[in-house]
ModelCIF file with pLDDT and N, C-alpha, C, O atoms, coordinates in Angstrom:
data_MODEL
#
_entry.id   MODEL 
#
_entity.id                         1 
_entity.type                       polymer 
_entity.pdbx_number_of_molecules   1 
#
_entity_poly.entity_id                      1 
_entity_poly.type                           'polypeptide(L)' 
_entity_poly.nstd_linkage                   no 
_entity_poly.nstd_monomer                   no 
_entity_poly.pdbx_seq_one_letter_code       
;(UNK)(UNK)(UNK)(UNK)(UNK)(UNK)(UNK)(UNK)(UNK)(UNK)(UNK)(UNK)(UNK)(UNK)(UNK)(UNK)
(UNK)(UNK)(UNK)(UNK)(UNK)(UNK)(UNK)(UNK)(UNK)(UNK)(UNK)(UNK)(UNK)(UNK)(UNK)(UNK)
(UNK)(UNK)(UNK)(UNK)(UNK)(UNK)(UNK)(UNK)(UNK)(UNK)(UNK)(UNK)(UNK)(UNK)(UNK)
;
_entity_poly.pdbx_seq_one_letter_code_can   XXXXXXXXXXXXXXXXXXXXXXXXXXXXXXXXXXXXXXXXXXXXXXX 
_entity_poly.pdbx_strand_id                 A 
#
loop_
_entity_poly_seq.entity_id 
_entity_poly_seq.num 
_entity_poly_seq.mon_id 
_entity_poly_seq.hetero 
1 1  UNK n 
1 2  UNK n 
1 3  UNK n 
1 4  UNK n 
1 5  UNK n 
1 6  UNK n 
1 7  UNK n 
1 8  UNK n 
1 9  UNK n 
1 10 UNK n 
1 11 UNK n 
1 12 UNK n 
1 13 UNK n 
1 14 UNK n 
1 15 UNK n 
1 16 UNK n 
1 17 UNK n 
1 18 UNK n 
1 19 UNK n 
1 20 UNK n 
1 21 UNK n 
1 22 UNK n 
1 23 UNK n 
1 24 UNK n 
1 25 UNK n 
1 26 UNK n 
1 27 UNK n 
1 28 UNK n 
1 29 UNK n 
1 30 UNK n 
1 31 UNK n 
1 32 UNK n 
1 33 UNK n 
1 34 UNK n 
1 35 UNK n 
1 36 UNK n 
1 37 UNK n 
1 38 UNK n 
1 39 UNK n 
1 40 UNK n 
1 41 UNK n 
1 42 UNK n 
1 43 UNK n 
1 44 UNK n 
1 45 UNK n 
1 46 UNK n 
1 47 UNK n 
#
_struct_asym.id          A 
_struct_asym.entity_id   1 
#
loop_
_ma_qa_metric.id 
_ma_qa_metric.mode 
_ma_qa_metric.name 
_ma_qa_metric.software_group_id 
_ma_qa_metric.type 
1 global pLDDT . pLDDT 
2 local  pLDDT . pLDDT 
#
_ma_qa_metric_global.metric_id      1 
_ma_qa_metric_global.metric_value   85.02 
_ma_qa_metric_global.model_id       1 
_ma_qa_metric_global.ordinal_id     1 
#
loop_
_ma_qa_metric_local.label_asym_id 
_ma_qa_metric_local.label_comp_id 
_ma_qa_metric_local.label_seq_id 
_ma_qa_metric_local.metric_id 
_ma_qa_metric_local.metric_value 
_ma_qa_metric_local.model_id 
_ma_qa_metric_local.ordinal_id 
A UNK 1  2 94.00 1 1  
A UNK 2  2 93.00 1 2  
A UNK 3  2 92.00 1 3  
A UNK 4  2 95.00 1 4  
A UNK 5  2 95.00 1 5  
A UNK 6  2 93.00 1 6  
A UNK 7  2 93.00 1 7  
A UNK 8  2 93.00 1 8  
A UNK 9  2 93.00 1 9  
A UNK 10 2 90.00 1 10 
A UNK 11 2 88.00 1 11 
A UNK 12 2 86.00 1 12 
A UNK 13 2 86.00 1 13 
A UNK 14 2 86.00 1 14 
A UNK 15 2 87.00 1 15 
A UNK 16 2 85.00 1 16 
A UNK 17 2 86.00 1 17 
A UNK 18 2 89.00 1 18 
A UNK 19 2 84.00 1 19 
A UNK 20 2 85.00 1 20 
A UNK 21 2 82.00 1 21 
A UNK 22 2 76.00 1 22 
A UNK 23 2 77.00 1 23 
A UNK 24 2 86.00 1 24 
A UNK 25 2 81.00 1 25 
A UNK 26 2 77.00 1 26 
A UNK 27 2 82.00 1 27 
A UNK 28 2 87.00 1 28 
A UNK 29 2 83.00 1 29 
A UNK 30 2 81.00 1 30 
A UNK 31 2 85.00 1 31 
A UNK 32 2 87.00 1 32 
A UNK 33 2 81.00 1 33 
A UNK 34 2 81.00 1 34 
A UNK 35 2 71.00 1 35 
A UNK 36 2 65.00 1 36 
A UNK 37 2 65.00 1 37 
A UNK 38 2 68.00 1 38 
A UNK 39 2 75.00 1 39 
A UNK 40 2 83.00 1 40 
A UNK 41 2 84.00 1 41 
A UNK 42 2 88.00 1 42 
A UNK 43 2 90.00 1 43 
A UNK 44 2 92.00 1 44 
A UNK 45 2 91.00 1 45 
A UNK 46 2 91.00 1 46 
A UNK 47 2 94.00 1 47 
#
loop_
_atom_site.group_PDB 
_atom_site.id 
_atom_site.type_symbol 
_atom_site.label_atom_id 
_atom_site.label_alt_id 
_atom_site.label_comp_id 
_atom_site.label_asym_id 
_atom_site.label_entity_id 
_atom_site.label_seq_id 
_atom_site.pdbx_PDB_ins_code 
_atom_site.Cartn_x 
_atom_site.Cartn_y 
_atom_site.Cartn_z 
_atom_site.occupancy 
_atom_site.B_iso_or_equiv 
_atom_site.pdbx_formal_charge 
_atom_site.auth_seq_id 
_atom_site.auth_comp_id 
_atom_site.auth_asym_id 
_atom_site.auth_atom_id 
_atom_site.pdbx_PDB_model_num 
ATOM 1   N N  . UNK A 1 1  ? 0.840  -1.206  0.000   1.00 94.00 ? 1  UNK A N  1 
ATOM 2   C CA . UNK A 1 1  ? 0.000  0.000   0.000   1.00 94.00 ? 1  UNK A CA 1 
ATOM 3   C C  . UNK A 1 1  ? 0.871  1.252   0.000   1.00 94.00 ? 1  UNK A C  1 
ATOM 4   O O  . UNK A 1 1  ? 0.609  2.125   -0.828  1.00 94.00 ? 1  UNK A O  1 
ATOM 5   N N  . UNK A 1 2  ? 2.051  1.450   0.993   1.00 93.00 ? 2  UNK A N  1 
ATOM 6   C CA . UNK A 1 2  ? 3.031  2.653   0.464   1.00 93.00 ? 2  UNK A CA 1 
ATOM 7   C C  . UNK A 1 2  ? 3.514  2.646   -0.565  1.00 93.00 ? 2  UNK A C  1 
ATOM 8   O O  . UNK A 1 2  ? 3.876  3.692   -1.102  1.00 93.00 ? 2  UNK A O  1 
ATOM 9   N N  . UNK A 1 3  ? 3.681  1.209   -1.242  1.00 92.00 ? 3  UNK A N  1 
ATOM 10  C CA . UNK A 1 3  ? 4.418  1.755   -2.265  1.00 92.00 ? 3  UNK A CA 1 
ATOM 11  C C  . UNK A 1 3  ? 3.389  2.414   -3.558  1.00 92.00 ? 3  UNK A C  1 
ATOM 12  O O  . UNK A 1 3  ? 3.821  3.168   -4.429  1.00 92.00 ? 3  UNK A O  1 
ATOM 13  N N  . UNK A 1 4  ? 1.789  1.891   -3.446  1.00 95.00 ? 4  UNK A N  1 
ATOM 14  C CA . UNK A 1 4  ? 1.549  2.660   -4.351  1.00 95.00 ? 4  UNK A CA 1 
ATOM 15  C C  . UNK A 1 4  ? 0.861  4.117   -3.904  1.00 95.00 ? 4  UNK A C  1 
ATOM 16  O O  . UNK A 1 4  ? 0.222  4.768   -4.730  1.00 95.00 ? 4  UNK A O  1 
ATOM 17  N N  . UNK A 1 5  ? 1.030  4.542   -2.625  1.00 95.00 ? 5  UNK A N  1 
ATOM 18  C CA . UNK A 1 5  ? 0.895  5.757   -2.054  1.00 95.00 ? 5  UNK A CA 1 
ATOM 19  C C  . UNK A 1 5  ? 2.083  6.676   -2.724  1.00 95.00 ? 5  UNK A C  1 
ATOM 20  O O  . UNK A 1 5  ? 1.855  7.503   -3.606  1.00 95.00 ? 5  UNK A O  1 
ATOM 21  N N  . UNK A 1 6  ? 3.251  6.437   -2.232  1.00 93.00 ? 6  UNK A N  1 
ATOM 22  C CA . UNK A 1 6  ? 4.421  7.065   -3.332  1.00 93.00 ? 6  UNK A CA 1 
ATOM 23  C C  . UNK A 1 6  ? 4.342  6.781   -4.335  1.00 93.00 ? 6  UNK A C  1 
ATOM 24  O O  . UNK A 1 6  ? 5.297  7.323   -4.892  1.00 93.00 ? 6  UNK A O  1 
ATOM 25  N N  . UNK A 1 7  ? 3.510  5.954   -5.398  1.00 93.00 ? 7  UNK A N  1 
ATOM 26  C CA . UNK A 1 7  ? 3.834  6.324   -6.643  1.00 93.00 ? 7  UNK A CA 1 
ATOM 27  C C  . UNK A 1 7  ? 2.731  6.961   -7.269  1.00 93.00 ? 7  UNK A C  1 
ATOM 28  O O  . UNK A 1 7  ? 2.684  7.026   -8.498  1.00 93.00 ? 7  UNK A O  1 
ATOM 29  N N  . UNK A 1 8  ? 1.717  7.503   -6.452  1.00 93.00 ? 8  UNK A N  1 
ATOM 30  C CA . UNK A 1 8  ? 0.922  8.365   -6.565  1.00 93.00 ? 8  UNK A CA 1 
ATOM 31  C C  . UNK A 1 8  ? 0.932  9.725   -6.332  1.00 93.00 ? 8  UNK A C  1 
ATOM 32  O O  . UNK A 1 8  ? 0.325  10.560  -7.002  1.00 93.00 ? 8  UNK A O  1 
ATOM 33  N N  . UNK A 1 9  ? 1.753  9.970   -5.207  1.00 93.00 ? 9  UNK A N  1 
ATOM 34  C CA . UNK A 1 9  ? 2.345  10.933  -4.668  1.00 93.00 ? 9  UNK A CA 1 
ATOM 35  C C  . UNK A 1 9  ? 3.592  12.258  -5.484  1.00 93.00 ? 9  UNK A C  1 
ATOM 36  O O  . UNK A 1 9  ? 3.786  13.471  -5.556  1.00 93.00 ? 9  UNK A O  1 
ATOM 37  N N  . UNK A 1 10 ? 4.041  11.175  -5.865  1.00 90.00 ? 10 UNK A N  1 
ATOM 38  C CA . UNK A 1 10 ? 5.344  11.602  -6.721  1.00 90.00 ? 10 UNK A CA 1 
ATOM 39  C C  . UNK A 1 10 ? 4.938  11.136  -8.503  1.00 90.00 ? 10 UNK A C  1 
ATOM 40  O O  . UNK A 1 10 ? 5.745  10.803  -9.372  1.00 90.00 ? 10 UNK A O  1 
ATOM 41  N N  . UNK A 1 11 ? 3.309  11.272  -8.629  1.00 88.00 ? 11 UNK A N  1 
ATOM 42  C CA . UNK A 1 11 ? 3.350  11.520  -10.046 1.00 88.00 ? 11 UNK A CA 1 
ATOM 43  C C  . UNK A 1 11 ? 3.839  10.337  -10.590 1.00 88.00 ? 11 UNK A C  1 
ATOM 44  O O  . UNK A 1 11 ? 3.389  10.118  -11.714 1.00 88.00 ? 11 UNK A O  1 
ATOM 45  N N  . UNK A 1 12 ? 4.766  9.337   -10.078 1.00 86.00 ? 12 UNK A N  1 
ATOM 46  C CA . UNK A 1 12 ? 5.241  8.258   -11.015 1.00 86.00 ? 12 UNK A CA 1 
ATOM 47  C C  . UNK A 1 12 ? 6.459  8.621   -11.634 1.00 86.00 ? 12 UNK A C  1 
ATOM 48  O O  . UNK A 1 12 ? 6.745  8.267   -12.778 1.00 86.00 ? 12 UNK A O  1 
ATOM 49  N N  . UNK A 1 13 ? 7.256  9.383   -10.846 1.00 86.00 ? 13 UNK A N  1 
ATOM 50  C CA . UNK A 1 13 ? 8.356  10.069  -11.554 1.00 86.00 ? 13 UNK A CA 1 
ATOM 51  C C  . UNK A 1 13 ? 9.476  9.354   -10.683 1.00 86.00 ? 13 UNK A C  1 
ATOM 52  O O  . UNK A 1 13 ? 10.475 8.960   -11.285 1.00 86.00 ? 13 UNK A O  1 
ATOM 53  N N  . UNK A 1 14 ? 9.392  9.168   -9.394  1.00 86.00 ? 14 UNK A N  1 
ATOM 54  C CA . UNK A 1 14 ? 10.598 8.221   -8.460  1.00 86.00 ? 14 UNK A CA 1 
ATOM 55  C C  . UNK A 1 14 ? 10.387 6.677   -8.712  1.00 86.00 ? 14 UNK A C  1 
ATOM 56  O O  . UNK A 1 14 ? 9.344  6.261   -8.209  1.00 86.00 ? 14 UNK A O  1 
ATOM 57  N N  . UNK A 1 15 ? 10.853 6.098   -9.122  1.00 87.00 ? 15 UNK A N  1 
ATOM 58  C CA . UNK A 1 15 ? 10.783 4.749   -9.093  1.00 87.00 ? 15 UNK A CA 1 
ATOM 59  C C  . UNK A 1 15 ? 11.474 3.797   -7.692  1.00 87.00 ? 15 UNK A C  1 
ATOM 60  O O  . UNK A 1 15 ? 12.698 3.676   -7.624  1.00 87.00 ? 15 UNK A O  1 
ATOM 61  N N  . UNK A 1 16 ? 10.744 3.288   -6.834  1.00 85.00 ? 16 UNK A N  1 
ATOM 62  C CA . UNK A 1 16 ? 11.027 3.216   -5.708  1.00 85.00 ? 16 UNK A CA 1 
ATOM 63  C C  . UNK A 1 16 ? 9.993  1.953   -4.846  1.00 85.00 ? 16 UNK A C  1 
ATOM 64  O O  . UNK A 1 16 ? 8.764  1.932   -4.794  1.00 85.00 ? 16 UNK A O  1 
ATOM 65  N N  . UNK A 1 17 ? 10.658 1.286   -4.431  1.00 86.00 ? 17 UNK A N  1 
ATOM 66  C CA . UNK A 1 17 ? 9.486  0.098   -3.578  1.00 86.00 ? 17 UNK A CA 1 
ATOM 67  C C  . UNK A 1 17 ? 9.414  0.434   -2.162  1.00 86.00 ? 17 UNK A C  1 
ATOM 68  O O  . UNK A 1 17 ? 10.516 0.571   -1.632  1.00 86.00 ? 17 UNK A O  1 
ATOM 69  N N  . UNK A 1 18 ? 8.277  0.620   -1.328  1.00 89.00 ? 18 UNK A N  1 
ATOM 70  C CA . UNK A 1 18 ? 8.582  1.008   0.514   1.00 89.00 ? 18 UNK A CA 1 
ATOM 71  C C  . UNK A 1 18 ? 8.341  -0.203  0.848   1.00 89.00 ? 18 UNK A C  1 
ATOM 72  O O  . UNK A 1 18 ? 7.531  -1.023  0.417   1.00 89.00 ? 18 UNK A O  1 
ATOM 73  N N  . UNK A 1 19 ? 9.515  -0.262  2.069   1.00 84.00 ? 19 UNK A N  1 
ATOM 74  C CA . UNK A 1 19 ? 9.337  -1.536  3.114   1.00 84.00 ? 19 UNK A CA 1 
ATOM 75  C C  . UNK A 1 19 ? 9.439  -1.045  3.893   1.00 84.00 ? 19 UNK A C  1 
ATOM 76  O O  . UNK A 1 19 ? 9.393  0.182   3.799   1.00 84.00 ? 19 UNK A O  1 
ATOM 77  N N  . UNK A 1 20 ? 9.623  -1.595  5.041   1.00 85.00 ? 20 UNK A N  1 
ATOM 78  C CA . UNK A 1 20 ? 9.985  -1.847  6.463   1.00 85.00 ? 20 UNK A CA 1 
ATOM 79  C C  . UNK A 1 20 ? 11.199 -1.135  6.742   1.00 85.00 ? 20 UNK A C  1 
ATOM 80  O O  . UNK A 1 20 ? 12.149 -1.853  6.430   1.00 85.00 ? 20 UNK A O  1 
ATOM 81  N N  . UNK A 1 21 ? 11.614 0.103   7.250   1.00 82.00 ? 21 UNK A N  1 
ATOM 82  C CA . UNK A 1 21 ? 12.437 0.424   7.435   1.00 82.00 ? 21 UNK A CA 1 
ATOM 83  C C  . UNK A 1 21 ? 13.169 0.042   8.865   1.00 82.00 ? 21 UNK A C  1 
ATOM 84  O O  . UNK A 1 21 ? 12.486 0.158   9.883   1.00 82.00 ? 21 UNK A O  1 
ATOM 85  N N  . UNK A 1 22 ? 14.914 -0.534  9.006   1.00 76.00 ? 22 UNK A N  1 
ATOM 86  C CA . UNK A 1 22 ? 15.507 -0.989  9.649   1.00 76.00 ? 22 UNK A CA 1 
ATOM 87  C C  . UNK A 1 22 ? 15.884 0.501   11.115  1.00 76.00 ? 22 UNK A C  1 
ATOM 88  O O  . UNK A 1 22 ? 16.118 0.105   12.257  1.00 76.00 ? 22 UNK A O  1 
ATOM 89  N N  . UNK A 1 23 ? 15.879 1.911   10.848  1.00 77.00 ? 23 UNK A N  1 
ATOM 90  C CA . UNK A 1 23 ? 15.994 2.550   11.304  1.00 77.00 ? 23 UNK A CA 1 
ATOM 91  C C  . UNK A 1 23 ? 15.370 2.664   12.367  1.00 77.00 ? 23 UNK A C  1 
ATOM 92  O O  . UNK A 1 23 ? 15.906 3.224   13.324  1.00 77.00 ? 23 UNK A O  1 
ATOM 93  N N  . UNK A 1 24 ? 14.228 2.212   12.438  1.00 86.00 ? 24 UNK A N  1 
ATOM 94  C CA . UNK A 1 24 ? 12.948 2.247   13.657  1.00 86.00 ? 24 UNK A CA 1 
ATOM 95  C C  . UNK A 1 24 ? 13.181 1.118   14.769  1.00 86.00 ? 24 UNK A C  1 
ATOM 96  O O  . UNK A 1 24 ? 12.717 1.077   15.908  1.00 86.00 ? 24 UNK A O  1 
ATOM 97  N N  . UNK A 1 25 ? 14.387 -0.170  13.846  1.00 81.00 ? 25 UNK A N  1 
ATOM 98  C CA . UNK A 1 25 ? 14.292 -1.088  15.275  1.00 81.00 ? 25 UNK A CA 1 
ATOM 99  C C  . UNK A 1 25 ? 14.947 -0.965  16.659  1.00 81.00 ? 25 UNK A C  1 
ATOM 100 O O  . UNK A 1 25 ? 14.827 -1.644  17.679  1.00 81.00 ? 25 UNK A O  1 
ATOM 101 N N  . UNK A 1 26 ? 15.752 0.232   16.335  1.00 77.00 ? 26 UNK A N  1 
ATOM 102 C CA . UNK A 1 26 ? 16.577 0.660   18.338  1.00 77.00 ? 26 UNK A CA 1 
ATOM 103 C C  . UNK A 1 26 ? 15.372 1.369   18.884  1.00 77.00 ? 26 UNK A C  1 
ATOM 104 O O  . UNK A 1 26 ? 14.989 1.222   20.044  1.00 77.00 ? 26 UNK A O  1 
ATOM 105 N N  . UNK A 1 27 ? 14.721 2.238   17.892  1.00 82.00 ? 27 UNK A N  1 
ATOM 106 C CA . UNK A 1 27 ? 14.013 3.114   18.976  1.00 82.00 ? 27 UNK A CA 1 
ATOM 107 C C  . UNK A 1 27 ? 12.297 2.449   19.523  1.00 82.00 ? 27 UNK A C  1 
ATOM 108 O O  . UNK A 1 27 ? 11.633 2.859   20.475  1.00 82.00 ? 27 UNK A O  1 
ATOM 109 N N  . UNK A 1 28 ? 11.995 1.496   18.691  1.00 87.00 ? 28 UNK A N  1 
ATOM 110 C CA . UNK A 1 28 ? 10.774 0.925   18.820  1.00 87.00 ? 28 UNK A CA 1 
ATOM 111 C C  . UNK A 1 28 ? 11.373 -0.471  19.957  1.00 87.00 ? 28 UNK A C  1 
ATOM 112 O O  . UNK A 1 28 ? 10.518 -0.954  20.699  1.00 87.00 ? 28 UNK A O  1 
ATOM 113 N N  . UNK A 1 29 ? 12.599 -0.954  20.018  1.00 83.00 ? 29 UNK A N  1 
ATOM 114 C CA . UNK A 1 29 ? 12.979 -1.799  21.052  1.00 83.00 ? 29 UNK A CA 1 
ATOM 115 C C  . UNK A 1 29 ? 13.043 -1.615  22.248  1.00 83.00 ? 29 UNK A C  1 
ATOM 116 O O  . UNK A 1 29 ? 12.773 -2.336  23.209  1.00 83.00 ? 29 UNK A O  1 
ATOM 117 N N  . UNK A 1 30 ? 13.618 -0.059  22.108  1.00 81.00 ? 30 UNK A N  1 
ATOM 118 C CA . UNK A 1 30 ? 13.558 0.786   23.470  1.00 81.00 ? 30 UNK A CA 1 
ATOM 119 C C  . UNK A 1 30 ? 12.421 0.887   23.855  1.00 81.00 ? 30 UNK A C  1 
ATOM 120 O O  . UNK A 1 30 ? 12.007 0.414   24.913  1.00 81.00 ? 30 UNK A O  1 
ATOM 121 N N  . UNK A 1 31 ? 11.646 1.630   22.898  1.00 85.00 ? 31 UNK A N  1 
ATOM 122 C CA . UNK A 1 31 ? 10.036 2.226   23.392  1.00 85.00 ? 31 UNK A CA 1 
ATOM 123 C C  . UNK A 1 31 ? 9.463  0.861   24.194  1.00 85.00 ? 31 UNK A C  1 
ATOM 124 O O  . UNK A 1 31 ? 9.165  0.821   25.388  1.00 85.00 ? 31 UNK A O  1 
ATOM 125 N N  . UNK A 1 32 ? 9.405  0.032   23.469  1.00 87.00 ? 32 UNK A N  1 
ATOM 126 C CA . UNK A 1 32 ? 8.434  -1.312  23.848  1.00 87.00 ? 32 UNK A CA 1 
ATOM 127 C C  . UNK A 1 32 ? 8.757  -2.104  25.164  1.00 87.00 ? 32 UNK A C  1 
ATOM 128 O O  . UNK A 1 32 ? 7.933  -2.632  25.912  1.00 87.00 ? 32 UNK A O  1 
ATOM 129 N N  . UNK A 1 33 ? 10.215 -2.077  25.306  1.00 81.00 ? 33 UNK A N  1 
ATOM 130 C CA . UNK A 1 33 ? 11.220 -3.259  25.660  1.00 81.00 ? 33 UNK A CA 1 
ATOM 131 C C  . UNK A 1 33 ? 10.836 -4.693  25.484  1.00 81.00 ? 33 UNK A C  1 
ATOM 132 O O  . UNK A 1 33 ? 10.368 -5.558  26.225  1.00 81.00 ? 33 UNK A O  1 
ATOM 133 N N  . UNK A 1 34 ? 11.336 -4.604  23.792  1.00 81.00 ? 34 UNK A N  1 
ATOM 134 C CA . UNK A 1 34 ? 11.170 -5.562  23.581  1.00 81.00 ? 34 UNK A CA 1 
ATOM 135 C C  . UNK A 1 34 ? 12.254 -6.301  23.568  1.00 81.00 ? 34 UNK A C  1 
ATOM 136 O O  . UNK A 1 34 ? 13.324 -5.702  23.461  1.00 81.00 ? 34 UNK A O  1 
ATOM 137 N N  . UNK A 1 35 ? 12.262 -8.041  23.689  1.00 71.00 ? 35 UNK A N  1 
ATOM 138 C CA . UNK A 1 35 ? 13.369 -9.004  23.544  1.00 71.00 ? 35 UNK A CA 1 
ATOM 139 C C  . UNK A 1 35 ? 14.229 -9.446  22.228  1.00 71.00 ? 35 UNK A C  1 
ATOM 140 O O  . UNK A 1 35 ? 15.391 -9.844  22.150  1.00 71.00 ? 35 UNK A O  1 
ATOM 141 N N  . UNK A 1 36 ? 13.335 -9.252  21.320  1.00 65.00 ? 36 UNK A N  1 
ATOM 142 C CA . UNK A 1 36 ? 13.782 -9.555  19.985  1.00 65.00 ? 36 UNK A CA 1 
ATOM 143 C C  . UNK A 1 36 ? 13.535 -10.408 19.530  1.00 65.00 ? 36 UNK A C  1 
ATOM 144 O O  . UNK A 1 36 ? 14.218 -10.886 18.624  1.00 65.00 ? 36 UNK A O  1 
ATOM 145 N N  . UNK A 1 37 ? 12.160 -11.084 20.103  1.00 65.00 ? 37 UNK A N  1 
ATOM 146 C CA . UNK A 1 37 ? 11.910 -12.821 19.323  1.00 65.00 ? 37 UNK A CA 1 
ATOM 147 C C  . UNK A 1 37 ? 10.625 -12.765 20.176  1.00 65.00 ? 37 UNK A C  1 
ATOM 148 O O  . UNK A 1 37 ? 10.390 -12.530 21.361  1.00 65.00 ? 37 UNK A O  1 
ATOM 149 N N  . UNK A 1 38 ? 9.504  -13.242 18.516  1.00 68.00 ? 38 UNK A N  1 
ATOM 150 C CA . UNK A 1 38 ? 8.088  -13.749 19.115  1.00 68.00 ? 38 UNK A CA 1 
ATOM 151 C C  . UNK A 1 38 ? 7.321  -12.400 19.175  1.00 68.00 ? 38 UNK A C  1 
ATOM 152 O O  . UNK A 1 38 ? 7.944  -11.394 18.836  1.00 68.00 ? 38 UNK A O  1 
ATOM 153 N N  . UNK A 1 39 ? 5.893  -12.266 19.616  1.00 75.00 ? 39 UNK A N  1 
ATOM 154 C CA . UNK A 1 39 ? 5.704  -10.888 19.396  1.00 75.00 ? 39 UNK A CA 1 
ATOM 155 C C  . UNK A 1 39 ? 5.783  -10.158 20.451  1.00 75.00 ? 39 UNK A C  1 
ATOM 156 O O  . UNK A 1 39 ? 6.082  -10.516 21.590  1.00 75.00 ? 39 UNK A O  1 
ATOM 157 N N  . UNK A 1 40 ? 5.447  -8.878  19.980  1.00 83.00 ? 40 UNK A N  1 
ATOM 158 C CA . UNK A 1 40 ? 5.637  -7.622  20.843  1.00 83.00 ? 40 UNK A CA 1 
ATOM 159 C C  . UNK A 1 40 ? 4.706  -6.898  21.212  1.00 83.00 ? 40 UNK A C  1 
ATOM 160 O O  . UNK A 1 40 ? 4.281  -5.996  20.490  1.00 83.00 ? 40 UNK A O  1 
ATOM 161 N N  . UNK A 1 41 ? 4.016  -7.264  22.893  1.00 84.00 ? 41 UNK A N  1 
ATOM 162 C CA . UNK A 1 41 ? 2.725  -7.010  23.690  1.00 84.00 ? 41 UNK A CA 1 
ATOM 163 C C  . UNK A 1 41 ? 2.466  -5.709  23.602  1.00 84.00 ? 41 UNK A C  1 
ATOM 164 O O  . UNK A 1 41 ? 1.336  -5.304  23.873  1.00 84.00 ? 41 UNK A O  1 
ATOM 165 N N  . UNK A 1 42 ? 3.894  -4.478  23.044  1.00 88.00 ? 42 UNK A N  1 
ATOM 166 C CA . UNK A 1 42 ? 3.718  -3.307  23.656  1.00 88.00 ? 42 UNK A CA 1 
ATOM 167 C C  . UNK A 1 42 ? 3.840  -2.646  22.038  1.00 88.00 ? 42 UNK A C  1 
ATOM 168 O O  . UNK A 1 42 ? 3.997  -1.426  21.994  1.00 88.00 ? 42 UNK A O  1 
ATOM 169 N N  . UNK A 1 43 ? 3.786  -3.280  20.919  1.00 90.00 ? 43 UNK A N  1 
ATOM 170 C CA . UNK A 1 43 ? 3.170  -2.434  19.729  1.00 90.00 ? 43 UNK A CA 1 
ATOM 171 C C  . UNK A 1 43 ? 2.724  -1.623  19.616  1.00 90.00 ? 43 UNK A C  1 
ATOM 172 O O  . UNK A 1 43 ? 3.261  -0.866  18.808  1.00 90.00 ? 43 UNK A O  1 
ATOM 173 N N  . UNK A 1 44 ? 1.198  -1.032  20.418  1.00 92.00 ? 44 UNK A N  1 
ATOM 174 C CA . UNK A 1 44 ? 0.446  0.152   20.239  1.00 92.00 ? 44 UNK A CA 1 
ATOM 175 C C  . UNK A 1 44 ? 1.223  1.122   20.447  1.00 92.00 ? 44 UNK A C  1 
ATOM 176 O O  . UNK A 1 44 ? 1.039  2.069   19.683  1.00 92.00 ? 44 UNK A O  1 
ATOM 177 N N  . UNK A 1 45 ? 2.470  1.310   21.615  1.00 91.00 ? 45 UNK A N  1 
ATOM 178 C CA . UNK A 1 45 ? 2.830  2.275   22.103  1.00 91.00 ? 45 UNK A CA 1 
ATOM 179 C C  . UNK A 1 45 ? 3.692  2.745   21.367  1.00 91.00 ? 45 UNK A C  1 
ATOM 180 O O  . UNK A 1 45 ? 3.881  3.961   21.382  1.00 91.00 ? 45 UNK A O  1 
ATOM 181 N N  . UNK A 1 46 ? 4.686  1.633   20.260  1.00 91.00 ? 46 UNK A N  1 
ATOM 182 C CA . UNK A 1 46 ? 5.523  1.730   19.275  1.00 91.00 ? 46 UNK A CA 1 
ATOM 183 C C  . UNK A 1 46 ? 4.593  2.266   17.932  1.00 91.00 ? 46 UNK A C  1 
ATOM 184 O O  . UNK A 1 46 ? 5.041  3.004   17.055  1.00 91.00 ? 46 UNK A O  1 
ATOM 185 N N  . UNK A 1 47 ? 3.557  1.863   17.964  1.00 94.00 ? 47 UNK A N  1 
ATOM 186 C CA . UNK A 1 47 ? 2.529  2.825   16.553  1.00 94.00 ? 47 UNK A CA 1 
ATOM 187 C C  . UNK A 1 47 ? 2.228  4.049   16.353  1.00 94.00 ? 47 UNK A C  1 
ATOM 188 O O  . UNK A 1 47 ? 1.561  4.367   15.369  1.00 94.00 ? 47 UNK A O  1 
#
């Protein structure tokens, strides 16, 4: 769904796929305290 949000966004002029960006996992580990395996009870607070 982002990716065809940006390619709506930008006209179709960036050619570009969105994922999951790796940047968010120190500060959403912190936020949550999460362990790093299995899920994560404290998501909402990381959303």
């Amino acid at each position: 769904i982002g990716t065809l949000i940006f390619f709506m966004v930008t006209r179709g002029k960036v050619p570009s796929f969105l994922g999951s960006s790796f940047a968010f996992i120190g500060a959403v580990s912190a936020a949550t305290a999460y362990a790093g395996s299995g899920p994560n009870l404290n998501i909402p607070l990381a959303l």
